[in-house]
PDB file of N, CA and C in Angstrom:
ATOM      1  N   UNK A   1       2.162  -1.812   2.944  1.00  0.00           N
ATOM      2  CA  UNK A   1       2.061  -0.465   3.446  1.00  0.00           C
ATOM      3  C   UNK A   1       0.623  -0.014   3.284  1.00  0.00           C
ATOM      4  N   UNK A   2      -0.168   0.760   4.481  1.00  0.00           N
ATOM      5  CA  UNK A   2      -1.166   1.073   4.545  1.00  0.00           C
ATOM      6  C   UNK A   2      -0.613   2.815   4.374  1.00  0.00           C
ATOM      7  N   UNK A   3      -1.414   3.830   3.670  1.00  0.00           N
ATOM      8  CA  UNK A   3      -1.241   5.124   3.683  1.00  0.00           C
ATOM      9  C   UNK A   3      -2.844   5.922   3.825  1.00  0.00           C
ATOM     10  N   UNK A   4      -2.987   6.616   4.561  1.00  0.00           N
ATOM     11  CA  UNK A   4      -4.084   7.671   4.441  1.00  0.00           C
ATOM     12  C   UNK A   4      -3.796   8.978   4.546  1.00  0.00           C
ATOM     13  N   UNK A   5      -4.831   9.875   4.308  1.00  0.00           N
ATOM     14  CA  UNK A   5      -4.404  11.015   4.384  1.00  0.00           C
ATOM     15  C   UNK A   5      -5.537  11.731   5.635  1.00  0.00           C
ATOM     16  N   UNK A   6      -4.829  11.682   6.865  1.00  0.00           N
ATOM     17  CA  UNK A   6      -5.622  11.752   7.808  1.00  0.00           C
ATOM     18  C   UNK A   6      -6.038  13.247   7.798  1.00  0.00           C
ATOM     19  N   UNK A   7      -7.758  13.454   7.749  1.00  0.00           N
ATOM     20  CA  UNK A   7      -7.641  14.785   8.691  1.00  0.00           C
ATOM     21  C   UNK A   7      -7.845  15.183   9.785  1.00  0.00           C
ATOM     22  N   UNK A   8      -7.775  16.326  10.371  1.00  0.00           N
ATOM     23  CA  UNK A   8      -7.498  16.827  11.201  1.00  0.00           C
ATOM     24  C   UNK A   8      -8.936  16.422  12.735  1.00  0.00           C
ATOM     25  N   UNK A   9      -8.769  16.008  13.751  1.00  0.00           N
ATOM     26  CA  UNK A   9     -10.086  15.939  14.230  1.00  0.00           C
ATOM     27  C   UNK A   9      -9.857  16.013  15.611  1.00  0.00           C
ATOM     28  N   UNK A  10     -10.763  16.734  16.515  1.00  0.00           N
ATOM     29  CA  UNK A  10     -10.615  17.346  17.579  1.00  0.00           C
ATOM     30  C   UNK A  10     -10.894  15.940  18.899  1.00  0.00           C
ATOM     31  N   UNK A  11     -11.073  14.630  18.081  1.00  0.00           N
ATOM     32  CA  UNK A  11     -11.941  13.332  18.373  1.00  0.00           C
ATOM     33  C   UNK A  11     -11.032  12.591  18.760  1.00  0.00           C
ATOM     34  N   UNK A  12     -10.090  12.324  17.364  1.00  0.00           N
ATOM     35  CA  UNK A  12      -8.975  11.372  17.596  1.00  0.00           C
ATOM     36  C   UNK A  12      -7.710  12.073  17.058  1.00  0.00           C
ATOM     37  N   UNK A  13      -6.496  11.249  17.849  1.00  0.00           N
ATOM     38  CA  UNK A  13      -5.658  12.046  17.515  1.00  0.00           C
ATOM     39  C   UNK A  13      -5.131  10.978  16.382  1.00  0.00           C
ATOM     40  N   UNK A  14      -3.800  11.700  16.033  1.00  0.00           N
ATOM     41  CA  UNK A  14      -3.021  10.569  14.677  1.00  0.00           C
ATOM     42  C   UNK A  14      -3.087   9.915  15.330  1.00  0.00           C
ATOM     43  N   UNK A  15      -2.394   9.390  16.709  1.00  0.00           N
ATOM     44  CA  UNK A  15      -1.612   8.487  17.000  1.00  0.00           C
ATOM     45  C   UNK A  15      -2.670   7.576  17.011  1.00  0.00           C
ATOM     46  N   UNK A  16      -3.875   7.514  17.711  1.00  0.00           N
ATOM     47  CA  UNK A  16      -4.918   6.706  17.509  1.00  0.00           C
ATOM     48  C   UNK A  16      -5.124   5.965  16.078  1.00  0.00           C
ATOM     49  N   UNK A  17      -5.357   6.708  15.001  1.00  0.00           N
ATOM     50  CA  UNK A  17      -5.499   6.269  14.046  1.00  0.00           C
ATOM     51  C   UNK A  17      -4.124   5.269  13.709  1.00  0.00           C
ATOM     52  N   UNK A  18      -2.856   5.771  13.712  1.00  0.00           N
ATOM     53  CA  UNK A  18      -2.389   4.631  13.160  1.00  0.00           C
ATOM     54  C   UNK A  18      -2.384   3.674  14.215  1.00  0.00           C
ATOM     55  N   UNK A  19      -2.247   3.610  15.547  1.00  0.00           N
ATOM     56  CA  UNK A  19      -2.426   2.717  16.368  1.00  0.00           C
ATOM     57  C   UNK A  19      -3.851   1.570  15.606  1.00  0.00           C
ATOM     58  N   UNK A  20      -4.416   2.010  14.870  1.00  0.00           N
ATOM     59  CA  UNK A  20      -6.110   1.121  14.453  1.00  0.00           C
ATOM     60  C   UNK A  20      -5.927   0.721  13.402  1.00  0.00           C
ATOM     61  N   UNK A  21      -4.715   1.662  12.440  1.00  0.00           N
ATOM     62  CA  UNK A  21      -4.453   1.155  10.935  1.00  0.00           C
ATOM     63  C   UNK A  21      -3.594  -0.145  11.213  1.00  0.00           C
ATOM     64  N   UNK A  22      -2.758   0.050  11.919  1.00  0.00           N
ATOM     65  CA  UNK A  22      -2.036  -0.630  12.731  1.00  0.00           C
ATOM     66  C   UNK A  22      -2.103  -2.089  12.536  1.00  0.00           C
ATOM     67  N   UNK A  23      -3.128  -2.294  13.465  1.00  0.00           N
ATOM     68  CA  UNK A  23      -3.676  -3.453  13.965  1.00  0.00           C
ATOM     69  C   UNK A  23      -5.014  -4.055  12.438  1.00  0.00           C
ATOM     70  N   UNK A  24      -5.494  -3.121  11.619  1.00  0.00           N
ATOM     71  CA  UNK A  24      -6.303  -3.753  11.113  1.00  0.00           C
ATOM     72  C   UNK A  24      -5.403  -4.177   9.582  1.00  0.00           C
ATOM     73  N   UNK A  25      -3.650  -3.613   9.828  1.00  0.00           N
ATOM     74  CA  UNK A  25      -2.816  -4.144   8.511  1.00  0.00           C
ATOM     75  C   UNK A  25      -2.427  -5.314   8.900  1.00  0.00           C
ATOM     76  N   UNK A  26      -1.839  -5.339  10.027  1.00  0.00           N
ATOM     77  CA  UNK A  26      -1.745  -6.894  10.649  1.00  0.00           C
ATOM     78  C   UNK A  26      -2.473  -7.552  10.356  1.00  0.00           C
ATOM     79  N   UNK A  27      -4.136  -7.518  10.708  1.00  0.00           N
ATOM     80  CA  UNK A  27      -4.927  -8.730  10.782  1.00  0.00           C
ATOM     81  C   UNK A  27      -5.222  -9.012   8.815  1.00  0.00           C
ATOM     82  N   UNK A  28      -5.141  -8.242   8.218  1.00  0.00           N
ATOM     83  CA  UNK A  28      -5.366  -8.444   6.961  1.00  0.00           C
ATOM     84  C   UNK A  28      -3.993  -9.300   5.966  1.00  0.00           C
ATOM     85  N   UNK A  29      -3.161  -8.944   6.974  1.00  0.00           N
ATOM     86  CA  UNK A  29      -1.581  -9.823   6.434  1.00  0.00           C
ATOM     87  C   UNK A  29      -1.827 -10.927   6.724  1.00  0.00           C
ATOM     88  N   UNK A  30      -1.894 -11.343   8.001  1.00  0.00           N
ATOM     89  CA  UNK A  30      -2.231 -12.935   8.247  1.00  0.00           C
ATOM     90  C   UNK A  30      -2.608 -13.732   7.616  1.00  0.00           C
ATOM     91  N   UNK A  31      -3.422 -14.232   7.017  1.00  0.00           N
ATOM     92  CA  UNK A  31      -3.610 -15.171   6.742  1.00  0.00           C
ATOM     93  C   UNK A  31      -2.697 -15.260   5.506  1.00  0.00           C
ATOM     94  N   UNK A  32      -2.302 -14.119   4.816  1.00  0.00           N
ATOM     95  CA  UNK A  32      -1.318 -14.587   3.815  1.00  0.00           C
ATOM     96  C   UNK A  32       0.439 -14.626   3.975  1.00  0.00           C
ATOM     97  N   UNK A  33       0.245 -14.643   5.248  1.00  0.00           N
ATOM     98  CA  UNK A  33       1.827 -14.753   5.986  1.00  0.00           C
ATOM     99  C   UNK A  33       1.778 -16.125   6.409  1.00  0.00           C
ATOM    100  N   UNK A  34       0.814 -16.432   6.831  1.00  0.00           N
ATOM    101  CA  UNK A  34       0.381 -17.831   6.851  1.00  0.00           C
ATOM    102  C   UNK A  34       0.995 -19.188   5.663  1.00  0.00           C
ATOM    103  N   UNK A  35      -0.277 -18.538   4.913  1.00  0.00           N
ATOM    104  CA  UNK A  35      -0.408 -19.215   3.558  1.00  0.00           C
ATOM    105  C   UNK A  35       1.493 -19.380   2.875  1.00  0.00           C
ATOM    106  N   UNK A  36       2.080 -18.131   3.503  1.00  0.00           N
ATOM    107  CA  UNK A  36       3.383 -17.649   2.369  1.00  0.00           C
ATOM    108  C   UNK A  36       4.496 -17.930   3.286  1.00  0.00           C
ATOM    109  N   UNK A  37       4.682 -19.060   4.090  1.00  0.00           N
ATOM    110  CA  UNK A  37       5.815 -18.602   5.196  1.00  0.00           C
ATOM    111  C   UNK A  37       7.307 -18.171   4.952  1.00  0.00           C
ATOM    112  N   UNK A  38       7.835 -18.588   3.460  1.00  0.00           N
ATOM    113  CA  UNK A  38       8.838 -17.997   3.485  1.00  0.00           C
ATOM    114  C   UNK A  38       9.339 -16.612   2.624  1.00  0.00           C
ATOM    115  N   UNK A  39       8.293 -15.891   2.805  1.00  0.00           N
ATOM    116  CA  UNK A  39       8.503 -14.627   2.169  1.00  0.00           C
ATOM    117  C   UNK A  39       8.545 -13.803   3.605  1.00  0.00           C
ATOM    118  N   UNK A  40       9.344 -12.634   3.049  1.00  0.00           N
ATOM    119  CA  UNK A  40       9.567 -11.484   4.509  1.00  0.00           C
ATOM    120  C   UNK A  40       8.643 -10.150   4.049  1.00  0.00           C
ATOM    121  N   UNK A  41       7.821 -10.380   5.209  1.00  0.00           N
ATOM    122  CA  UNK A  41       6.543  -9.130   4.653  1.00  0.00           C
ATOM    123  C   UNK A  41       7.139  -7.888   6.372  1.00  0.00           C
ATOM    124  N   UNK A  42       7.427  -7.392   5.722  1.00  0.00           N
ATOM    125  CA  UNK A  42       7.598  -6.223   6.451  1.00  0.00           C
ATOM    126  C   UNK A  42       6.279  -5.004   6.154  1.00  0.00           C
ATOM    127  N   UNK A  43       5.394  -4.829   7.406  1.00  0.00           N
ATOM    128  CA  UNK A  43       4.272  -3.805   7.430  1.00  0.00           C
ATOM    129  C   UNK A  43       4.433  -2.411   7.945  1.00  0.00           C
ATOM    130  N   UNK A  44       3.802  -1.309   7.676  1.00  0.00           N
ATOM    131  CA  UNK A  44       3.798   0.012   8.202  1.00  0.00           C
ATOM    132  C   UNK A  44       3.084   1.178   7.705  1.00  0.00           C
ATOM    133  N   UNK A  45       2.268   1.433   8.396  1.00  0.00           N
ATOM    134  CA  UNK A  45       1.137   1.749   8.519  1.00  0.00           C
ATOM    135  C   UNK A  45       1.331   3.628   8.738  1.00  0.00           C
ATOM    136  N   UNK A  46       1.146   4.605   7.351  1.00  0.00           N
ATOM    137  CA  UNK A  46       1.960   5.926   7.686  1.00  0.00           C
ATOM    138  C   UNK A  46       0.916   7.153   7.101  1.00  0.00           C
ATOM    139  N   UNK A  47       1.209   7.835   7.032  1.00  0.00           N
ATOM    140  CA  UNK A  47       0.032   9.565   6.977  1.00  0.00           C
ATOM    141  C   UNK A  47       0.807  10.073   5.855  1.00  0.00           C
ATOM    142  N   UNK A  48       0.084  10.258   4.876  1.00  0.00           N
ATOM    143  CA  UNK A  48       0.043  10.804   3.760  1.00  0.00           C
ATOM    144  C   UNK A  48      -0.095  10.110   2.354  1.00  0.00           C
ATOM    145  N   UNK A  49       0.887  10.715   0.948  1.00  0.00           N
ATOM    146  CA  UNK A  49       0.251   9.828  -0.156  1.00  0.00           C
ATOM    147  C   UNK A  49       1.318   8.894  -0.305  1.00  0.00           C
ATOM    148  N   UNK A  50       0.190   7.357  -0.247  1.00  0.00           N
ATOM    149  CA  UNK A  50       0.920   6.608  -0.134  1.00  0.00           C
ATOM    150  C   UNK A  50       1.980   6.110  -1.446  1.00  0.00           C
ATOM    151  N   UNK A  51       1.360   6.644  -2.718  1.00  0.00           N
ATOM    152  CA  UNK A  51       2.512   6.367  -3.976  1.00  0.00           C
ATOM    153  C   UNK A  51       4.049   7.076  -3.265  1.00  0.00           C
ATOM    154  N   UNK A  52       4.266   7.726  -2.824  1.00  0.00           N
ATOM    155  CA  UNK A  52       5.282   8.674  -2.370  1.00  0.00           C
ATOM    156  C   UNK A  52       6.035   7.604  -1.421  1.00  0.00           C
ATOM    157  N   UNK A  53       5.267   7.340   0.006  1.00  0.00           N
ATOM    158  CA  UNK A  53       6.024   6.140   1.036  1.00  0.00           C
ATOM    159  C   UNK A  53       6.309   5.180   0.301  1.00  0.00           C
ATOM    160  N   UNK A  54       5.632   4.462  -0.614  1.00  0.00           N
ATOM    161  CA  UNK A  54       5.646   2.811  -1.578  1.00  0.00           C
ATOM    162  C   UNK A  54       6.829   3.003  -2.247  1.00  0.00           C
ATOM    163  N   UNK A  55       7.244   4.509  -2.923  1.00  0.00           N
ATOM    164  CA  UNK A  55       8.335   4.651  -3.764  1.00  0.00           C
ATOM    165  C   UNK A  55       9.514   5.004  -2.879  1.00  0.00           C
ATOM    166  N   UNK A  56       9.147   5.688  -2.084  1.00  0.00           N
ATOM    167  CA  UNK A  56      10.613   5.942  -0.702  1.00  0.00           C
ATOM    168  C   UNK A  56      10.600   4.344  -0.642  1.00  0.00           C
ATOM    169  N   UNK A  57      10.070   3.225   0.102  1.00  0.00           N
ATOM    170  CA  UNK A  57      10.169   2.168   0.390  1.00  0.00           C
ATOM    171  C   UNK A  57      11.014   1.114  -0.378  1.00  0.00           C
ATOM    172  N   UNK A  58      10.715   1.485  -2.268  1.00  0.00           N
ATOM    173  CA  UNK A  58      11.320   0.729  -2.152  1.00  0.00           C
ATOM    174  C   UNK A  58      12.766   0.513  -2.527  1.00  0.00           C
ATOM    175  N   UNK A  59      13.654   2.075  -1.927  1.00  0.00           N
ATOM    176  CA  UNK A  59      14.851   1.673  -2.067  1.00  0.00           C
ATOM    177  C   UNK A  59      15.551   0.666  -1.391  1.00  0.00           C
ATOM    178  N   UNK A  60      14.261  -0.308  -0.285  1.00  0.00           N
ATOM    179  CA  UNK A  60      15.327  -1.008   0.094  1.00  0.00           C
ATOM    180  C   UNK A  60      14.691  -2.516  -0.162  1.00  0.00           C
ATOM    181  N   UNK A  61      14.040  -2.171  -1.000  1.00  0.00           N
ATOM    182  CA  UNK A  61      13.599  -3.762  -1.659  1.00  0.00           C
ATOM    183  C   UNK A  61      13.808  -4.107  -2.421  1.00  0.00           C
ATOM    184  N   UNK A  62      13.816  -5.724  -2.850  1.00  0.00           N
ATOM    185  CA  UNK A  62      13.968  -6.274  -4.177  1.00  0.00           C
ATOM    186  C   UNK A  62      13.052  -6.322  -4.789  1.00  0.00           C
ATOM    187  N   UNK A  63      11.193  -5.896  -4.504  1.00  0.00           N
ATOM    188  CA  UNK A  63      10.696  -6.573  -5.431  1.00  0.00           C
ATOM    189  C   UNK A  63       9.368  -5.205  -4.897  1.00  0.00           C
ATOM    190  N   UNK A  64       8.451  -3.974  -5.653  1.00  0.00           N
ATOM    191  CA  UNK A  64       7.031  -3.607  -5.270  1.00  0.00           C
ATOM    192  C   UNK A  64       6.341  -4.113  -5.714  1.00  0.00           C
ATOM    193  N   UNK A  65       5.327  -4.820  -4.911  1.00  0.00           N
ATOM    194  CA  UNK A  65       4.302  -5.712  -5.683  1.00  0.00           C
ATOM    195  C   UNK A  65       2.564  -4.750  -5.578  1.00  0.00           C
ATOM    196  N   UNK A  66       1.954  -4.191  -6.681  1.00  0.00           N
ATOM    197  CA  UNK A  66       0.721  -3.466  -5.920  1.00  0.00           C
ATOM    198  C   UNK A  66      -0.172  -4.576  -7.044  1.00  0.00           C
ATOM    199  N   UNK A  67      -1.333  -4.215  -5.934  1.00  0.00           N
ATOM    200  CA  UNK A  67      -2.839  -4.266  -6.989  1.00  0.00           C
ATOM    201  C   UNK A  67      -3.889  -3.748  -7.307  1.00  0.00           C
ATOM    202  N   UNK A  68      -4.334  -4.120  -8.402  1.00  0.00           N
ATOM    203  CA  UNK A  68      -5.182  -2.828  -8.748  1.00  0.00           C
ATOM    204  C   UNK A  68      -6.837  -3.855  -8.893  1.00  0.00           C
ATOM    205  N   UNK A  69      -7.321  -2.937  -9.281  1.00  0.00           N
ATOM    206  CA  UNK A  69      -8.905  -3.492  -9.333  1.00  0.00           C
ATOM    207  C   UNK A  69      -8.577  -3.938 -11.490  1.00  0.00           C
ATOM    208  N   UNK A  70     -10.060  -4.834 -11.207  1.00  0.00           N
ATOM    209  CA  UNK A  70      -9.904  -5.211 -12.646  1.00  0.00           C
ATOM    210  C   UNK A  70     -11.569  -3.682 -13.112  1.00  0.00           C
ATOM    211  N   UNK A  71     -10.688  -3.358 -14.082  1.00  0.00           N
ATOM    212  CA  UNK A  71     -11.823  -2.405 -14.677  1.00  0.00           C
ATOM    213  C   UNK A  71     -12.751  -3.114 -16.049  1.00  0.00           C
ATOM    214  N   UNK A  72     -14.069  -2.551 -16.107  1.00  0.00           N
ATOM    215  CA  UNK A  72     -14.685  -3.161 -17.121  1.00  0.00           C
ATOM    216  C   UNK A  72     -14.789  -2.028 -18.332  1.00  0.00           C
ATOM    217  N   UNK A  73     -14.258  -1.386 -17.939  1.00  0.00           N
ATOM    218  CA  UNK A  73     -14.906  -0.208 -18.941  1.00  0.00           C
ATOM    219  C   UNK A  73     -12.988   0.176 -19.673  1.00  0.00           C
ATOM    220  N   UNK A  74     -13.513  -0.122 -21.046  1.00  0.00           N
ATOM    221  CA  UNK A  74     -12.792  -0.283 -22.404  1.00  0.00           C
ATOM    222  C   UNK A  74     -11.930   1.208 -22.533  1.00  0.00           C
ATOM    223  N   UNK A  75     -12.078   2.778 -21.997  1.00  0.00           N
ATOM    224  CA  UNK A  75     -12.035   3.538 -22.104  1.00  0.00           C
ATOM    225  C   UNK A  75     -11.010   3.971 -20.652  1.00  0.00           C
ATOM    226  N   UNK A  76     -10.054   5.318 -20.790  1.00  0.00           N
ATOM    227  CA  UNK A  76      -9.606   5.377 -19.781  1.00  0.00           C
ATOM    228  C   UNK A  76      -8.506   4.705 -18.519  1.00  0.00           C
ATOM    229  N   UNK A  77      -7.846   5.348 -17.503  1.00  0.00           N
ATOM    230  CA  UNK A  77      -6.962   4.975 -17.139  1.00  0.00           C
ATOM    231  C   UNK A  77      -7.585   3.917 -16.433  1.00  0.00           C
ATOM    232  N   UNK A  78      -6.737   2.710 -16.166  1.00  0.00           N
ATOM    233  CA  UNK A  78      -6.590   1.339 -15.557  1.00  0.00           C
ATOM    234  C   UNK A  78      -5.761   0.896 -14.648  1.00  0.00           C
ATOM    235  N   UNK A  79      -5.027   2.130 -14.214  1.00  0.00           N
ATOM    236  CA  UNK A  79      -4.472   2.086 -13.114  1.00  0.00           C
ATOM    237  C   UNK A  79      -4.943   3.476 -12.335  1.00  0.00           C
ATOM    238  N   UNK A  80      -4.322   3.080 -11.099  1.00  0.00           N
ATOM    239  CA  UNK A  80      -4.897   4.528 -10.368  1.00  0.00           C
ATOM    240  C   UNK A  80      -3.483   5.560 -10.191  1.00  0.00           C
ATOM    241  N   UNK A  81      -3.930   6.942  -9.608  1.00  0.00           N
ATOM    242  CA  UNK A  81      -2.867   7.939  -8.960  1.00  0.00           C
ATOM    243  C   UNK A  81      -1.317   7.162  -8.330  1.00  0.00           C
ATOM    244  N   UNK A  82      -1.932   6.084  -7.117  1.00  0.00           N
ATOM    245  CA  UNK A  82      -0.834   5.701  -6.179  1.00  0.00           C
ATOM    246  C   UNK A  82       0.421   4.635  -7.049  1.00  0.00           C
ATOM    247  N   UNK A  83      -0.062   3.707  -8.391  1.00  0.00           N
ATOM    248  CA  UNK A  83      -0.050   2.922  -9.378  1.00  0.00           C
ATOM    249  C   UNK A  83       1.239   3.752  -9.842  1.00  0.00           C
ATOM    250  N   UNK A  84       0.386   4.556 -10.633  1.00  0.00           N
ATOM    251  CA  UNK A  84       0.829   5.640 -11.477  1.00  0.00           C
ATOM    252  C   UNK A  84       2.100   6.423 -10.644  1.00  0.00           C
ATOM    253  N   UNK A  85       2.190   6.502  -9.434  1.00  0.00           N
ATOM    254  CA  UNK A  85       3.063   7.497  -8.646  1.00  0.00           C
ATOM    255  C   UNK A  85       4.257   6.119  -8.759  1.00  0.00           C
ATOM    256  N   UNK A  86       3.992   5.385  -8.001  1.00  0.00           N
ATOM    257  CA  UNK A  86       5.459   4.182  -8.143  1.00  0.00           C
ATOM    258  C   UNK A  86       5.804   4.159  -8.908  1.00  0.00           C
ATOM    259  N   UNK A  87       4.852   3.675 -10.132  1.00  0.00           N
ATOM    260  CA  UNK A  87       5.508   3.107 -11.181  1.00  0.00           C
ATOM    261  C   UNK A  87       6.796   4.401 -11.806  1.00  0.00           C
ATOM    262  N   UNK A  88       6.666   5.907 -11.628  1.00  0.00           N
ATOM    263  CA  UNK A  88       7.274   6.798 -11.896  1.00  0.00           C
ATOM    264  C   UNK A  88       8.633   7.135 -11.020  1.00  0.00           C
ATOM    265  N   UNK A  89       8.307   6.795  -9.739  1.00  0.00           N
ATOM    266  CA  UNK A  89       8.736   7.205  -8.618  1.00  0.00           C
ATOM    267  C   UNK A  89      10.104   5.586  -8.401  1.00  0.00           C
ATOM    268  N   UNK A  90       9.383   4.376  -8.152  1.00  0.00           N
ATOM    269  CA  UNK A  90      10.082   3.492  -7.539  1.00  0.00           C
ATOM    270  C   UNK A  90      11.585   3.158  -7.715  1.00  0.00           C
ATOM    271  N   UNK A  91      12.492   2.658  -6.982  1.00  0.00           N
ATOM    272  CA  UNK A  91      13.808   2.436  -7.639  1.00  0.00           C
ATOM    273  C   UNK A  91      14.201   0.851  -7.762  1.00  0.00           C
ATOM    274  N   UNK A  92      12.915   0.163  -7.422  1.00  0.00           N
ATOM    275  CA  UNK A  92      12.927  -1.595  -7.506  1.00  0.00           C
ATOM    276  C   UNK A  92      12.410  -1.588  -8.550  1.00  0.00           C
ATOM    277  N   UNK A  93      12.157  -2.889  -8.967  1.00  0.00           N
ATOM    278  CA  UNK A  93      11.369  -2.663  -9.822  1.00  0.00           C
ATOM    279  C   UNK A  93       9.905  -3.354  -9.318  1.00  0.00           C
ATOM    280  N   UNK A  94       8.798  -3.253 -10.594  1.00  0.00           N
ATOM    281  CA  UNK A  94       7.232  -3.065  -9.534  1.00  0.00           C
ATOM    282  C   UNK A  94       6.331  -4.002 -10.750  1.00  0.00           C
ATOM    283  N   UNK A  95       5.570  -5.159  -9.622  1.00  0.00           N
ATOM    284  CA  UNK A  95       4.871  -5.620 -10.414  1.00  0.00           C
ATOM    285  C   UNK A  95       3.390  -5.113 -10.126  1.00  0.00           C
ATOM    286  N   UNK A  96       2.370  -5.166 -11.153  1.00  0.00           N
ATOM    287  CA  UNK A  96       1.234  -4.725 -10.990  1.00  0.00           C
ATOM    288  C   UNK A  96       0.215  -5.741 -10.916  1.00  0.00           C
ATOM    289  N   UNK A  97      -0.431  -6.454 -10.421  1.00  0.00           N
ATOM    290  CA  UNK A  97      -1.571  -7.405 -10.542  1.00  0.00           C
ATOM    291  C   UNK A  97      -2.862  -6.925 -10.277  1.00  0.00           C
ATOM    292  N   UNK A  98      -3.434  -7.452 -11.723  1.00  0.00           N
ATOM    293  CA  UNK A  98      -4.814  -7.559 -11.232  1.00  0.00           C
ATOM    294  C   UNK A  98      -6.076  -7.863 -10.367  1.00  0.00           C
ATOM    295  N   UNK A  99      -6.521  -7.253  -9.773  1.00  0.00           N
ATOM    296  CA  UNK A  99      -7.555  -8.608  -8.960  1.00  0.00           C
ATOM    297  C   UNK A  99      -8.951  -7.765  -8.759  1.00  0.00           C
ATOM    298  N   UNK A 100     -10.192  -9.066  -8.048  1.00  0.00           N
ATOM    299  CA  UNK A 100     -11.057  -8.502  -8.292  1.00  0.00           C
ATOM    300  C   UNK A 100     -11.356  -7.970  -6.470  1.00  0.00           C
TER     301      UNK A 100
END
């Protein structure tokens, strides 16, 4: 799941934007749909905060998988807001991985 919080612009409309989120969640799945063929990756690409959609989502999954950045600094939270929102929110259960 891709989430933003679009604003408002006299330029493009939503639909544009997710039409672009769209296409650039696809191309970023690939190669690991590839790599993964027998896992079922279901994508969707939606407007607003995404801890909120990830946790609606996953009443109908077996498994939330997120990742987070690796932090260097000894002090402070190590996960973020959207992290923090599932992990409160989700009704699967949710793994967290590190990466860089």
């Amino acid at each position: 799941m891709h989430g933003w919080n679009a604003a408002p612009s006299p330029w493009a409309g939503e639909t544009d934007q997710s039409v672009e989120a769209e296409g650039s969640l696809t191309e970023t799945l690939h190669p690991w749909r590839e790599k993964f063929l027998g896992v079922e990756v279901t994508e969707e690409a939606v407007v607003g905060r995404p801890g909120a959609h990830l946790a609606d989502a996953s009443r109908n999954a077996s498994l939330v998988l997120l990742g987070r950045r690796r932090r260097q600094a000894l002090v402070g939270p190590h996960i973020g807001p959207v992290t923090h929102e599932v992990l409160h929110r989700a009704t699967a259960p949710v793994v967290v991985v590190p990466h860089d």
